[in-house]
Protein backbone atom coordinates (compact mmCIF):
# COMPACT_ATOMS: atom_id res chain seq x y z
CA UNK A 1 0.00 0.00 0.00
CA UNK A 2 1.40 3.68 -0.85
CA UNK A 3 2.04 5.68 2.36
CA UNK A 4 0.22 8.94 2.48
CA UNK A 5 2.34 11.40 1.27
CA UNK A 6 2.82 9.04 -1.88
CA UNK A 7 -0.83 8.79 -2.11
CA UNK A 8 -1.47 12.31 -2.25
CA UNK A 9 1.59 13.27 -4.65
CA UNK A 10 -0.22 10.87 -7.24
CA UNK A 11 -3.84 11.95 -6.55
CA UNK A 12 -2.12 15.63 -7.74
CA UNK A 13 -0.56 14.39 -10.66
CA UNK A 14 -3.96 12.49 -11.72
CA UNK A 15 -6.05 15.68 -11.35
CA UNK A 16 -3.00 17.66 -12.42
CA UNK A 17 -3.11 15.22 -15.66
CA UNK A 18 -7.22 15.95 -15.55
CA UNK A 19 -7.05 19.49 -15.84
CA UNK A 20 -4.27 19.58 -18.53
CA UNK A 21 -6.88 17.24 -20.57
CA UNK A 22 -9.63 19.43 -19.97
CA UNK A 23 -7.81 22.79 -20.78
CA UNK A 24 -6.61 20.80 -24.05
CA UNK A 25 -10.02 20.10 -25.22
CA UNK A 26 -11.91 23.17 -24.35
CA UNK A 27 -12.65 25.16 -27.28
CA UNK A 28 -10.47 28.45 -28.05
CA UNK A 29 -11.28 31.91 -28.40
CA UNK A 30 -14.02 31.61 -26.46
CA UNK A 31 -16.72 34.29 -26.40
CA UNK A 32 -19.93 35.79 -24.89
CA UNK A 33 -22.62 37.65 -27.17
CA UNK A 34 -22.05 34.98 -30.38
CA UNK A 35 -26.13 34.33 -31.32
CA UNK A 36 -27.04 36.04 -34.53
CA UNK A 37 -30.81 35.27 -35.40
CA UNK A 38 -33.21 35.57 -38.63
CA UNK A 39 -36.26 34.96 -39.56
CA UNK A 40 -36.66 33.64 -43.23
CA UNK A 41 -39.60 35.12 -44.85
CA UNK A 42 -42.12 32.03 -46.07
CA UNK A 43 -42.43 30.80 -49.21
CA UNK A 44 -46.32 29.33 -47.89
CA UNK A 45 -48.82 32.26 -47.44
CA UNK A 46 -50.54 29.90 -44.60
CA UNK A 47 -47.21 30.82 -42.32
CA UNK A 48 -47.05 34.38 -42.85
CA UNK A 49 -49.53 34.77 -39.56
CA UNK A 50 -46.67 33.47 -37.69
CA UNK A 51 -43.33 34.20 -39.05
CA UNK A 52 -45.27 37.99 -38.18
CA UNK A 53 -46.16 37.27 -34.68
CA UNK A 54 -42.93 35.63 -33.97
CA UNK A 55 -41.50 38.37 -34.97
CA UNK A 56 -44.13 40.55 -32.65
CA UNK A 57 -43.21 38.78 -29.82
CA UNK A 58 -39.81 39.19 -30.34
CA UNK A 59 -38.99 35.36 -29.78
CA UNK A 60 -35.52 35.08 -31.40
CA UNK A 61 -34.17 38.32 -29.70
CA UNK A 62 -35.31 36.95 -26.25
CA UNK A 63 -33.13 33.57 -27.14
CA UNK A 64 -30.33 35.59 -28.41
CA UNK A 65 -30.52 37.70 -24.88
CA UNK A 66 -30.90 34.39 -22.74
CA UNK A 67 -28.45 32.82 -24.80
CA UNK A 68 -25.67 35.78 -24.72
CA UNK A 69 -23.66 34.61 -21.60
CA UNK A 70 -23.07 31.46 -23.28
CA UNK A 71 -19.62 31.48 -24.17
CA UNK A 72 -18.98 29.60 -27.87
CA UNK A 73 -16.03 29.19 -30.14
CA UNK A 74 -17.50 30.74 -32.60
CA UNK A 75 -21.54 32.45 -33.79
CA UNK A 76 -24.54 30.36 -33.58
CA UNK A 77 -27.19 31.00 -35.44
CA UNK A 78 -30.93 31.09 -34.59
CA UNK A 79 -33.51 30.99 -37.21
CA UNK A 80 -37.15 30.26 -38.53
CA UNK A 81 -38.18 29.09 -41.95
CA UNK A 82 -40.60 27.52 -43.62
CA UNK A 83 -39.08 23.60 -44.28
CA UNK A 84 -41.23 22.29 -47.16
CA UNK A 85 -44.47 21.00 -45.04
CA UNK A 86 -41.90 19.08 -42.90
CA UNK A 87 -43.00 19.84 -39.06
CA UNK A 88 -39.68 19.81 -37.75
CA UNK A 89 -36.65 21.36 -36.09
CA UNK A 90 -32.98 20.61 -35.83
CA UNK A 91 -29.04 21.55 -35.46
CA UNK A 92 -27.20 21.65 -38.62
CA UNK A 93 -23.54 21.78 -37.21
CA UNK A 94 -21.90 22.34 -40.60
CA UNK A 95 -23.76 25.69 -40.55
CA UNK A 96 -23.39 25.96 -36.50
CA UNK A 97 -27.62 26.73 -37.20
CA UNK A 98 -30.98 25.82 -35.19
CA UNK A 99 -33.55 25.73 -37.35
CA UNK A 100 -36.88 25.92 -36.03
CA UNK A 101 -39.51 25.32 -39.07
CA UNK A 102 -42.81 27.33 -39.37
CA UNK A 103 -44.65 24.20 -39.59
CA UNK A 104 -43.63 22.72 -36.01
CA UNK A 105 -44.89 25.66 -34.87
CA UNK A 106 -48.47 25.71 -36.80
CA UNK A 107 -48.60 22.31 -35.32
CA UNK A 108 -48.06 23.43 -31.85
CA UNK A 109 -50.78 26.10 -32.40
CA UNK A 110 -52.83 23.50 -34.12
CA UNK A 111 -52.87 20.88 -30.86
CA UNK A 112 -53.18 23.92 -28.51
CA UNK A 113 -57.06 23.55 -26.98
CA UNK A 114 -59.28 26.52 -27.15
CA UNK A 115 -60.01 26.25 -22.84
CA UNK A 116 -58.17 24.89 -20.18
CA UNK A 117 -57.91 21.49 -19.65
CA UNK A 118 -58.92 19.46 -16.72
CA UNK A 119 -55.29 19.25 -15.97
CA UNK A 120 -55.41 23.08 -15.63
CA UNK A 121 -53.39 23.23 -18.71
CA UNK A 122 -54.25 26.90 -20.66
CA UNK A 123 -53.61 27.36 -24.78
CA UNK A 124 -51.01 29.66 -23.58
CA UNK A 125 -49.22 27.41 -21.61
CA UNK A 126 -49.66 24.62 -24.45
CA UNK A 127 -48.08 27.10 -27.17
CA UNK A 128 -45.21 28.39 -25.08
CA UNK A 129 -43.84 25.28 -23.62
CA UNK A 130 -43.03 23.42 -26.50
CA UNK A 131 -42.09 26.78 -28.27
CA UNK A 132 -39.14 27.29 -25.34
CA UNK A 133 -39.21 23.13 -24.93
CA UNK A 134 -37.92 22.91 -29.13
CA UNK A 135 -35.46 25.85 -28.97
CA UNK A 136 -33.41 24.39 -26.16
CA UNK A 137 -33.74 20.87 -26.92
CA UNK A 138 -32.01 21.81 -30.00
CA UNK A 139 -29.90 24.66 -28.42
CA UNK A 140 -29.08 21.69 -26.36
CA UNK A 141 -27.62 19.69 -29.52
CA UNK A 142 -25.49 23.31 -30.55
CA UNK A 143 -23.70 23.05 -27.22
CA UNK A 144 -22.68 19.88 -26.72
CA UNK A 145 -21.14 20.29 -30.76
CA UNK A 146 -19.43 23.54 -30.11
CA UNK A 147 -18.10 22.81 -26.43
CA UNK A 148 -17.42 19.38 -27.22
CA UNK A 149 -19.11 18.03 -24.14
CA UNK A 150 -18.85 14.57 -23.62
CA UNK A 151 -22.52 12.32 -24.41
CA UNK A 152 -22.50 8.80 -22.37
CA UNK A 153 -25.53 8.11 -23.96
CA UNK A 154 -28.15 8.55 -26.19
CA UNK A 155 -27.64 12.49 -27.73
CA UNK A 156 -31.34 12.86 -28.11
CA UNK A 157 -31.79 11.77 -24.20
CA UNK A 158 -29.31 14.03 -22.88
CA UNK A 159 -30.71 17.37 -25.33
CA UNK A 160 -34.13 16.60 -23.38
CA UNK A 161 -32.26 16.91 -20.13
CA UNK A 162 -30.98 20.25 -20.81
CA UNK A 163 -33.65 21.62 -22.55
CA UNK A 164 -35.92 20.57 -19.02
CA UNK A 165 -33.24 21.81 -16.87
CA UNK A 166 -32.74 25.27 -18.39
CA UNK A 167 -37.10 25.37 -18.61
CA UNK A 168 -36.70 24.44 -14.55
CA UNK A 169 -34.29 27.72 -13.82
CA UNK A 170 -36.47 30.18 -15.18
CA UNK A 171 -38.55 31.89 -12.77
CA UNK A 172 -41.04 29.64 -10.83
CA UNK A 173 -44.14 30.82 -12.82
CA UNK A 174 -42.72 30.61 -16.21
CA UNK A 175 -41.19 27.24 -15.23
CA UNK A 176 -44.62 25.70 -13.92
CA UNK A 177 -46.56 27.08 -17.43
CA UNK A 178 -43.40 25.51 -19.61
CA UNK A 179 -43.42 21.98 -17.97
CA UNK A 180 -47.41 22.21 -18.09
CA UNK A 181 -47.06 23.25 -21.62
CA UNK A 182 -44.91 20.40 -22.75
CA UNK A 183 -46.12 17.91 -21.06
CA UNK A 184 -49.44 18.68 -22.66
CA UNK A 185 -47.56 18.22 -26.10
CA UNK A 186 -45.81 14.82 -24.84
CA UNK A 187 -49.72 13.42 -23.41
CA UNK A 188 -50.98 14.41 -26.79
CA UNK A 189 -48.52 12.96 -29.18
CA UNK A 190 -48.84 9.60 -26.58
CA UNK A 191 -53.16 9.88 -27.43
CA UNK A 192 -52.06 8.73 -30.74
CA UNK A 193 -49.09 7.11 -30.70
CA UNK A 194 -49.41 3.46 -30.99
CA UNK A 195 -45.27 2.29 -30.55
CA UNK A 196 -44.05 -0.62 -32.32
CA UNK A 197 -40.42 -1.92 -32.52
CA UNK A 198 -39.61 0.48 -35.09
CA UNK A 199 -40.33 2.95 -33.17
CA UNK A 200 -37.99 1.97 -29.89
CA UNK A 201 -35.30 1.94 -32.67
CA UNK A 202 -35.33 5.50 -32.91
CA UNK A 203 -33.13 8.08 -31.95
CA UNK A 204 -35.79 9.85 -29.76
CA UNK A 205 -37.58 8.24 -26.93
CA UNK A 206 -41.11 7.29 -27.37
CA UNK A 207 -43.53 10.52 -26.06
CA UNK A 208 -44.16 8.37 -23.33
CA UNK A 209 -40.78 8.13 -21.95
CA UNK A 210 -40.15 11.92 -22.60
CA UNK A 211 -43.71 12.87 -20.66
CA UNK A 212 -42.61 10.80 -17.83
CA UNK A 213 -38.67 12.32 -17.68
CA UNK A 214 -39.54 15.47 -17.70
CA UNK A 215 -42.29 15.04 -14.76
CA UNK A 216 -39.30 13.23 -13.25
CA UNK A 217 -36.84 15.79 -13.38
CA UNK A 218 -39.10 19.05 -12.21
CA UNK A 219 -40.49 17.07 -9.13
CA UNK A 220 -37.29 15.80 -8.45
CA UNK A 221 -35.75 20.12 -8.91
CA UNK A 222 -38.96 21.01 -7.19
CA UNK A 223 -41.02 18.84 -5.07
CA UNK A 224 -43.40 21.76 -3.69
CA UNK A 225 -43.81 23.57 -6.82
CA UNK A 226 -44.73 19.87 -8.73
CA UNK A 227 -46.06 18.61 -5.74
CA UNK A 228 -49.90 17.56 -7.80
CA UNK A 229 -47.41 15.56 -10.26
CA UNK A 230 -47.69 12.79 -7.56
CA UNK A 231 -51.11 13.62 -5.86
CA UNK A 232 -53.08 13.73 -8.97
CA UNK A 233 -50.70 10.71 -9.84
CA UNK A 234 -49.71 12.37 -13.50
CA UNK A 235 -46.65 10.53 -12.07
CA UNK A 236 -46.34 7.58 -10.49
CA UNK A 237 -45.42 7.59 -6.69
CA UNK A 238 -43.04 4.51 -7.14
CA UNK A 239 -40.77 6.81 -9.76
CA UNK A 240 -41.34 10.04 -8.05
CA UNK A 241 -39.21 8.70 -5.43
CA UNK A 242 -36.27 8.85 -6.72
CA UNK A 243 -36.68 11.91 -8.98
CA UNK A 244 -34.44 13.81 -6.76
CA UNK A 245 -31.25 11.74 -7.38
CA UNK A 246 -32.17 11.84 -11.41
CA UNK A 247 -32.46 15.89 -10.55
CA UNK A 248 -29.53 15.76 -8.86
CA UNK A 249 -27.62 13.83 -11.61
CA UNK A 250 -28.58 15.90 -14.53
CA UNK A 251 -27.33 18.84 -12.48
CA UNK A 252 -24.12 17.62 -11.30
CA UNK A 253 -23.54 17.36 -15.05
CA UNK A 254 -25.06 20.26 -16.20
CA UNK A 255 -22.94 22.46 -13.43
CA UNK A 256 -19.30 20.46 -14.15
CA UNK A 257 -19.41 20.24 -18.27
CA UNK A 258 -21.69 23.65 -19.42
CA UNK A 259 -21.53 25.67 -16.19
CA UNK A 260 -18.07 26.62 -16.58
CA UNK A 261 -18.59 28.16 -19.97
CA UNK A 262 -21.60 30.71 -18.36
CA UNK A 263 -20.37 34.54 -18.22
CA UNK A 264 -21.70 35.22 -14.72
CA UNK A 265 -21.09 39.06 -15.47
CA UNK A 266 -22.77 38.50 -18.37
CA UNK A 267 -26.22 36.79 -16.35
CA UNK A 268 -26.52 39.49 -13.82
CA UNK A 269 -26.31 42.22 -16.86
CA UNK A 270 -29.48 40.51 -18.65
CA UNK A 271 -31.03 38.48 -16.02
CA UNK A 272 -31.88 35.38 -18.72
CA UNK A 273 -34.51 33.85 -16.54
CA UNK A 274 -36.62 36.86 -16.98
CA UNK A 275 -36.27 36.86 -21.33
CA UNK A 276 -38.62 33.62 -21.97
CA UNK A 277 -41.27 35.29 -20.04
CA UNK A 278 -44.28 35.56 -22.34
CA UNK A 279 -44.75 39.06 -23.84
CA UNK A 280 -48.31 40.69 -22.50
CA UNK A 281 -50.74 41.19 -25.71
């Protein structure tokens, strides 16, 4: 056995060792302020209602401010456009570009319901959740390419994690109508999802899975807050016991491997938690 002062010398060469490694592989000329955003004019008339209320609202200016203490290698793009009837978004990391397509979003307003649910679950909160929820899942994708954080796992899993997490450190309110929000989407997509085989093959969990992880992870951030996720049984008591250590694991991550790269002077300057708040018609 190595006596202690040989024990310690090599623990400080191993984290010595550690920290050369990281310093090698973090990105250079790091930088705060790197979003740039447009929104692509429409090619189908049936989207100019929203490419001009996103644009209203101001939606890709309030990412760009959230977004501007991140600091990247190099610009990221944020944009909107119309993607050929395809209801979809995505990372292109050739372009370093989130694309957010016109028709994901006439889908979300499509699936929105015209009253509150039973669940308590307002249009409002159905169109702005999975509005923030598809932004940062794919933000979510940009960082992980551009800081070259490390993935054990499936991508796809770990871009829900940190779109969830960042959705559970905005302010309480906005947090509680985002989680509501997407959840609603998740329940919905489950109403007709019927999953076979193929569909376990694919990169994205089932909506299931997702409805169920993110219920996980804001009881587990927030068991007061969330506390009708168990009582109304949304989520089952035998999983809710645990959320805390699946909380507590997606934020030991989140706090060693993106933390680090956060401009605090930068956060108390815009105070990001405040920018996804919904603007007041």
């Amino acid at each position: 056995m190595l006596g202690k002062p040989k024990a310690m010398a090599l623990a400080l060469i191993l984290i010595c060792s550690m920290q050369r490694a990281a310093w090698a592989a973090a990105p250079p000329n790091l930088k705060s302020n790197r979003i740039e955003i447009s929104y692509v004019q429409p090619s189908n008339p049936a989207h100019q209602p929203i490419y001009e209320a996103l644009q209203q609202r101001r939606v890709l200016e309030r990412f760009k401010g959230y977004l501007s203490p991140l600091r990247l290698p190099r610009t990221l793009i944020l944009k909107t456009a119309g993607c050929d009837g395809e209801s979809n978004a995505w990372y292109e990391d050739s372009e370093h570009a989130v694309t957010v397509c016109y028709e994901y979003i006439h889908e979300v307003l499509r699936n929105a319901p015209e009253v509150t649910t039973a669940a308590g679950v307002t249009r409002q909160d159905a169109i702005i959740g999975p509005t923030i929820e598809v932004f940062l899942h794919e933000i979510g994708h940009a960082i992980f390419d551009l800081l070259k954080v490390p993935i054990l796992g499936r991508e796809e899993d770990a871009a829900d994690h940190v779109a969830s997490y960042l959705m559970l450190h905005l302010d309480k309110d906005i947090a509680r109508q985002t989680v509501d929000g997407v959840a609603f989407m998740y329940a919905h997509e489950m109403q007709s999802e019927s999953p076979g085989l193929k569909h376990f093959a694919d990169v994205h969990g089932v909506s299931a899975q997702r409805f169920y992880n993110l219920l996980c992870l804001a009881y587990g951030q927030d068991p007061k807050l969330f506390a009708d996720l168990v009582e109304k049984k949304y989520l089952p008591e035998s999983r809710g016991e645990d959320c805390h250590f699946e909380y507590t694991q997606v934020d030991y991550a989140f706090r060693q491997l993106i933390h680090p790269y956060i401009d605090q002077a930068q956060v108390k300057k815009v105070q990001p938690k405040k920018l996804l708040r919904p603007a007041r018609n």
